[in-house]
Protein backbone atom coordinates (compact mmCIF):
# COMPACT_ATOMS: atom_id res chain seq x y z
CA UNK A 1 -8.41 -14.06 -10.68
CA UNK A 2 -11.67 -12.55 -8.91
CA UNK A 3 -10.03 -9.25 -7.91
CA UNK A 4 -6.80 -8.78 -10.45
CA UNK A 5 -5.99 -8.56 -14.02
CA UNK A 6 -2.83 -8.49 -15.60
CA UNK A 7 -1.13 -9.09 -18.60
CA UNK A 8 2.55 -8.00 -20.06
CA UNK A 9 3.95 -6.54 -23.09
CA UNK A 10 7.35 -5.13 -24.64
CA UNK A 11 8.71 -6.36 -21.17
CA UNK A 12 6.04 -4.11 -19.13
CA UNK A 13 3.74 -6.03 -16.80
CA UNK A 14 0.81 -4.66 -15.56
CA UNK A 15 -1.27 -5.46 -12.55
CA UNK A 16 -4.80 -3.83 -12.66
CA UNK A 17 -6.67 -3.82 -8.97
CA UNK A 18 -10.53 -4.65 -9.97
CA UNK A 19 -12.99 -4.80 -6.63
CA UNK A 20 -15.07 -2.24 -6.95
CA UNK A 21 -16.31 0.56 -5.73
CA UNK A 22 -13.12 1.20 -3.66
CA UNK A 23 -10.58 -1.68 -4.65
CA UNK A 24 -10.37 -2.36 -1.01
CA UNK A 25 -7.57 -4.79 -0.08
CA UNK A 26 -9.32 -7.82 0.94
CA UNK A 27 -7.15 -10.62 2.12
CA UNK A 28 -8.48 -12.56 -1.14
CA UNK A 29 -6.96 -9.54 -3.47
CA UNK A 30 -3.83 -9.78 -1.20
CA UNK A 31 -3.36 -13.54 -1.85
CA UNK A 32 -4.17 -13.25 -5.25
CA UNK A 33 -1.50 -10.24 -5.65
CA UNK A 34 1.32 -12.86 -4.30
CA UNK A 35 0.34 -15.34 -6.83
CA UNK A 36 0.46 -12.77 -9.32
CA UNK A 37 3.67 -11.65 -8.31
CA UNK A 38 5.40 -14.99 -8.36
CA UNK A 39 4.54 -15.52 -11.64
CA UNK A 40 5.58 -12.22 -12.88
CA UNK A 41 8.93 -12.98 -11.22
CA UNK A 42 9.76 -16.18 -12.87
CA UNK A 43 8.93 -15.31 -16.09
CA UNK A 44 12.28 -13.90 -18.08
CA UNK A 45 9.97 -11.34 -20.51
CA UNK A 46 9.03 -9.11 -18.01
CA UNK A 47 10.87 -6.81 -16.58
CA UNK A 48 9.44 -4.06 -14.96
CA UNK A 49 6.09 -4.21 -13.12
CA UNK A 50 3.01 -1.31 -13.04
CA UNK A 51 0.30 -1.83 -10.52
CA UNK A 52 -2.56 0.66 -11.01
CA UNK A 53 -6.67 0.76 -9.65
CA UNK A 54 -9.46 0.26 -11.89
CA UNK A 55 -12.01 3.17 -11.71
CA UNK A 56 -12.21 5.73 -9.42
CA UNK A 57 -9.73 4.95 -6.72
CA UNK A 58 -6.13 3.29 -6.61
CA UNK A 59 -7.09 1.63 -3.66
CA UNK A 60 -9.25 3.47 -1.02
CA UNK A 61 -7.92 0.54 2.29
CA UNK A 62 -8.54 -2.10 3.65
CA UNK A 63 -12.06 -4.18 3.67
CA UNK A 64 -13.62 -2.76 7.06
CA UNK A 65 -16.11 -4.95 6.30
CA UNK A 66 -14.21 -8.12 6.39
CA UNK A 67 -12.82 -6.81 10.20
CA UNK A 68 -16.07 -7.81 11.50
CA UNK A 69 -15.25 -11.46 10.42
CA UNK A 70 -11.87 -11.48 12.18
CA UNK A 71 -13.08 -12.33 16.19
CA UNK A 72 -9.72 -12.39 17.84
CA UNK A 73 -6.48 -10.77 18.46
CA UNK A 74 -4.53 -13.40 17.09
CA UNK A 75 -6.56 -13.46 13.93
CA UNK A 76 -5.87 -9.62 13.38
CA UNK A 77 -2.39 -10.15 14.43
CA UNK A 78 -1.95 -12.54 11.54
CA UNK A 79 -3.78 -10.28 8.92
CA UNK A 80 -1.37 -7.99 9.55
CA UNK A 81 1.64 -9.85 9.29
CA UNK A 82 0.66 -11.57 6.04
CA UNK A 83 0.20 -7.67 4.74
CA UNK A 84 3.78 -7.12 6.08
CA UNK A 85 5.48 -10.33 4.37
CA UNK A 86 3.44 -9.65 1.16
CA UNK A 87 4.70 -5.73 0.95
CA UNK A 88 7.90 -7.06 2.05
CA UNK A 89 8.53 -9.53 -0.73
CA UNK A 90 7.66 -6.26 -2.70
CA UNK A 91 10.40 -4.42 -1.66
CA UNK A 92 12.88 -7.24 -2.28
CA UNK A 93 11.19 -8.10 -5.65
CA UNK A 94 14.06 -8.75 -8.43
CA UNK A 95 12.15 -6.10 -11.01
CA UNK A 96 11.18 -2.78 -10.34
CA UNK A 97 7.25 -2.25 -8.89
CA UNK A 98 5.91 1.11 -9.84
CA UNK A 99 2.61 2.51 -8.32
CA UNK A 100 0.17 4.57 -10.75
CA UNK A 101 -1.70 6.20 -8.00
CA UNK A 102 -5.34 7.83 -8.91
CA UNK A 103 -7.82 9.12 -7.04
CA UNK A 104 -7.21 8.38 -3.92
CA UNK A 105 -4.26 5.60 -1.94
CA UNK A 106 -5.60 5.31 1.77
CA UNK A 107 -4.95 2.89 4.57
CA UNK A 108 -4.21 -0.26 3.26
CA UNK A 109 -3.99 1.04 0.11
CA UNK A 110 -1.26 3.73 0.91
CA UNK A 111 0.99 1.15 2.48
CA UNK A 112 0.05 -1.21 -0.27
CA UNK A 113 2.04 1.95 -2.66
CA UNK A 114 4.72 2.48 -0.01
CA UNK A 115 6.13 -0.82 -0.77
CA UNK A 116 6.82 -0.34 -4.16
CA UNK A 117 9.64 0.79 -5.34
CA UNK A 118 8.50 4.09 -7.32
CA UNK A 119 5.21 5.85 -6.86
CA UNK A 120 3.90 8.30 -9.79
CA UNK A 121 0.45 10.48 -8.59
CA UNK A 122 -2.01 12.07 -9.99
CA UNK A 123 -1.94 15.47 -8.83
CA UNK A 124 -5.58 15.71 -7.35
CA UNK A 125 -4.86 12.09 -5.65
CA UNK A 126 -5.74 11.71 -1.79
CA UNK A 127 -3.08 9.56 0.49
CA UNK A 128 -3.18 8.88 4.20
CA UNK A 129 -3.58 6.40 6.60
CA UNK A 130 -7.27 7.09 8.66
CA UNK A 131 -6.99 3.98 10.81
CA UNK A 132 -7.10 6.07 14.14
CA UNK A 133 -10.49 7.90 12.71
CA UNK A 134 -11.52 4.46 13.50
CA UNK A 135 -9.66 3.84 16.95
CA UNK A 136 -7.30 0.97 15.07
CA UNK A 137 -3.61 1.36 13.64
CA UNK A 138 -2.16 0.91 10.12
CA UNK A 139 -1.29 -3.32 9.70
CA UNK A 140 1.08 -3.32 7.07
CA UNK A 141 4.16 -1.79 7.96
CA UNK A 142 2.67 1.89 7.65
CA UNK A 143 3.67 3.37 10.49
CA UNK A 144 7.72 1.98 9.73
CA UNK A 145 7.26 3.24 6.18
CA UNK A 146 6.28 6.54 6.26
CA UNK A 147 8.24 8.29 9.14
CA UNK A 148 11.20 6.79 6.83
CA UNK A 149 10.10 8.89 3.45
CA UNK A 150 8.48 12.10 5.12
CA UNK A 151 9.96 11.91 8.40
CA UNK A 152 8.38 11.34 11.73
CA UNK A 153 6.70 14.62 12.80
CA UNK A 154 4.98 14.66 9.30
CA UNK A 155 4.23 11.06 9.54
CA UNK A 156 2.59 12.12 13.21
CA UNK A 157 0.93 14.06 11.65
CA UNK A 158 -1.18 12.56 9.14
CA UNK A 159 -1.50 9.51 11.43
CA UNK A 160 -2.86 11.92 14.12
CA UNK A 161 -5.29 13.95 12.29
CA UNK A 162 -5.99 11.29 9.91
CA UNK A 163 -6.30 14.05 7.29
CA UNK A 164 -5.08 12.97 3.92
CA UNK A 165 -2.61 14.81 1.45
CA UNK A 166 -2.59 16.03 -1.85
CA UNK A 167 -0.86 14.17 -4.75
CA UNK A 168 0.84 17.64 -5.11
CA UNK A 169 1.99 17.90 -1.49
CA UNK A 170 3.06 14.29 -1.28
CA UNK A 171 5.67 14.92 -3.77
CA UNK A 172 6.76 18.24 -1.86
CA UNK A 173 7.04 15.46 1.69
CA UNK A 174 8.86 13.16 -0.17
CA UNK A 175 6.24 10.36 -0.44
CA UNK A 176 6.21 10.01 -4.06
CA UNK A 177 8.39 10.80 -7.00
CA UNK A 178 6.48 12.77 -9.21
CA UNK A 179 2.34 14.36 -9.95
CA UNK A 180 1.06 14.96 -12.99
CA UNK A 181 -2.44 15.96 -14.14
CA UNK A 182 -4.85 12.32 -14.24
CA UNK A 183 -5.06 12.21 -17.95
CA UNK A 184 -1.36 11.85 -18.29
CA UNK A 185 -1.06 9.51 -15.31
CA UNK A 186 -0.49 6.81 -17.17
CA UNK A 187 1.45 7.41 -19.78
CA UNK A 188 4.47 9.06 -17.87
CA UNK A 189 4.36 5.93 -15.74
CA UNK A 190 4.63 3.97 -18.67
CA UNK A 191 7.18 5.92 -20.12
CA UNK A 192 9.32 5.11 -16.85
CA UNK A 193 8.94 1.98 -16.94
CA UNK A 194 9.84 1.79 -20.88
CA UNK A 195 12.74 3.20 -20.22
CA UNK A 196 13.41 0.25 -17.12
CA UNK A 197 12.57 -2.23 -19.15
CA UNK A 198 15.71 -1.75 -21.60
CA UNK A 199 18.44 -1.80 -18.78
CA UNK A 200 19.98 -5.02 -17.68
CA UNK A 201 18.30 -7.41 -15.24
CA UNK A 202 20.91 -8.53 -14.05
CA UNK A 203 22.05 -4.74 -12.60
CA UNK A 204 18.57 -4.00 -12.10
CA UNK A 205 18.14 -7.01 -9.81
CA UNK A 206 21.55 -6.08 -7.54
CA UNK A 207 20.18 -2.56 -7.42
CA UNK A 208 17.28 -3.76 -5.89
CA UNK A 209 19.01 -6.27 -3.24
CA UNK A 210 21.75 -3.16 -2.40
CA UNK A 211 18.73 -0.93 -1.39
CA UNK A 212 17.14 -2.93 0.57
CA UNK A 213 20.08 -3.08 3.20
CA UNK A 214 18.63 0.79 3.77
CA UNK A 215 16.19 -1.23 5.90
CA UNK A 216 17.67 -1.54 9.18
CA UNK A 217 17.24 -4.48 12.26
CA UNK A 218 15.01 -1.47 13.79
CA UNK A 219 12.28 -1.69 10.67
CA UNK A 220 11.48 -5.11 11.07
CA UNK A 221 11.20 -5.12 14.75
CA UNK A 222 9.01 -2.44 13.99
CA UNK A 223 6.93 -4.04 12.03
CA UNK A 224 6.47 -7.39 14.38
CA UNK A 225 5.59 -5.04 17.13
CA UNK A 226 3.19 -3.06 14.59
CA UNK A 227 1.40 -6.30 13.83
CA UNK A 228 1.16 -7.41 17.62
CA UNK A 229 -0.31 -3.86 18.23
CA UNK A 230 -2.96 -4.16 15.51
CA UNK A 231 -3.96 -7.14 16.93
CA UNK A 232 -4.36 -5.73 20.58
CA UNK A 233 -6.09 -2.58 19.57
CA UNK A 234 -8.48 -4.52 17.08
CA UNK A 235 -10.12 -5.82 20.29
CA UNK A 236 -10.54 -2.76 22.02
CA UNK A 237 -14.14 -1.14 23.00
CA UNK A 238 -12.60 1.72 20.99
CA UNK A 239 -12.29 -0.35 18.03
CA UNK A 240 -15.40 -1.89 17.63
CA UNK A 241 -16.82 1.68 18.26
CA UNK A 242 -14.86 2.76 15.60
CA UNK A 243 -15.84 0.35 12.81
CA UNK A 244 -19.38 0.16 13.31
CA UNK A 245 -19.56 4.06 13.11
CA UNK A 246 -17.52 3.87 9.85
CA UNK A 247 -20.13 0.88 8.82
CA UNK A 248 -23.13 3.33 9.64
CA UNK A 249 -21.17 6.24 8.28
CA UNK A 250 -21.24 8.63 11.76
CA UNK A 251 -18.29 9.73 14.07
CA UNK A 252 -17.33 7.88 16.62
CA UNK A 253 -17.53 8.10 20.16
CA UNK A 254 -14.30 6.85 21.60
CA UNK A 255 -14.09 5.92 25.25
CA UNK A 256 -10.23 5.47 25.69
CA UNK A 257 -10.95 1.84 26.67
């Protein structure tokens, strides 16, 4: 693994994300977390699953760089879907995925969280999703995920302004479960998932299938229209505007074309 580490014990696997500085969510780190996670799955030890950033960030998005290597529609289009099936086999994953979310969970990152099962915060954490700061769209089922834990004018919001939240305040919307200071980050997670890890599989694993059907017909057209759109705006003047000013770290100067 170039961008992962993980390893299991007393039926607790954890997934560490290790691309530094900003464990941006290349597609490599994305096709390395499905390997990852299909070997987790099949093996009978593990039952519960903790997914947490190395350094100073959970995951800070998506690789902006690697958008300059994508040249059409179609190719974005296909980006995004492979986000969507990924975060969707996490959702539908037969043992519970928690999120230990530091510093800060944004874009790509954020919806990489969203489609786990249970997110724990760090109080001082940052989460949002800034793609229209750069005159794009979240990829990976963002925009169907978070109108459905904070509601939609919220969820305008934040995808509006692209102005990130508070750990603190994301537990008040409804986005995560719980916040606790950064030094104890960790261990209440782990103490969650300790106390998982002793219930049946077996119950744990029809939980998990029964609250999935809380995903409706609507969410997945949703999210095959999402994808569609990310590829279409990716190839707007707007968009290109809006990556190279993040690249050359100035605002951009959005035309509406």
């Amino acid at each position: 693994m170039e961008y992962l580490k993980w390893s299991y014990q007393d039926r607790i696997a954890t997934i560490t994300i290790e691309r530094p500085p900003a464990n941006a969510l290349s597609s490599g780190l994305l096709r390395e977390l499905s390997a990852v996670l299909d070997e987790i799955e099949s093996n009978q030890e593990i039952g519960v699953v903790v997914i947490h950033g190395e350094g100073r960030f959970f995951s800070a998005g998506a690789d902006i760089k690697e958008f300059t290597t994508v040249t059409s529609s179609e190719g974005f289009t296909n980006l995004g879907k492979f986000g969507q099936d990924l975060f969707d086999q996490m959702e539908k994953f037969s043992k519970p995925i928690i999120a230990a979310i530091h510093g800060a969970a944004l874009g790509g990152g954020l919806e990489l969280a969203m489609a786990c099962h249970i997110r724990y915060v760090s109080e001082n954490a940052k989460l949002g999703l800034p793609e229209l700061q750069l005159g794009l769209i979240p990829g990976f089922a963002g925009t169907q995920r978070l109108p459905r834990y904070i509601g939609v004018a919220r969820a305008a919001e934040m995808l509006f302004s692209s102005e990130p939240i508070t750990g603190l305040e994301a537990v008040q919307y409804g986005l995560v479960n719980r916040a606790f200071p950064e030094s104890q980050l960790l261990e209440e997670t782990y103490k969650l998932a300790g106390k998982i890890a002793k219930k049946s599989s077996g119950s744990i694993r029809a939980t998990i299938e029964l609250l999935n059907y809380a995903k409706t017909e609507e969410f997945y057209e949703g999210t095959k229209r999402e994808s569609e759109l990310f590829g279409e705006v990716f190839v707007s003047k707007d968009a290109k505007e809006g990556i190279q000013a993040f690249l050359e770290k100035r605002e951009p100067n959005f035309k509406g074309v």
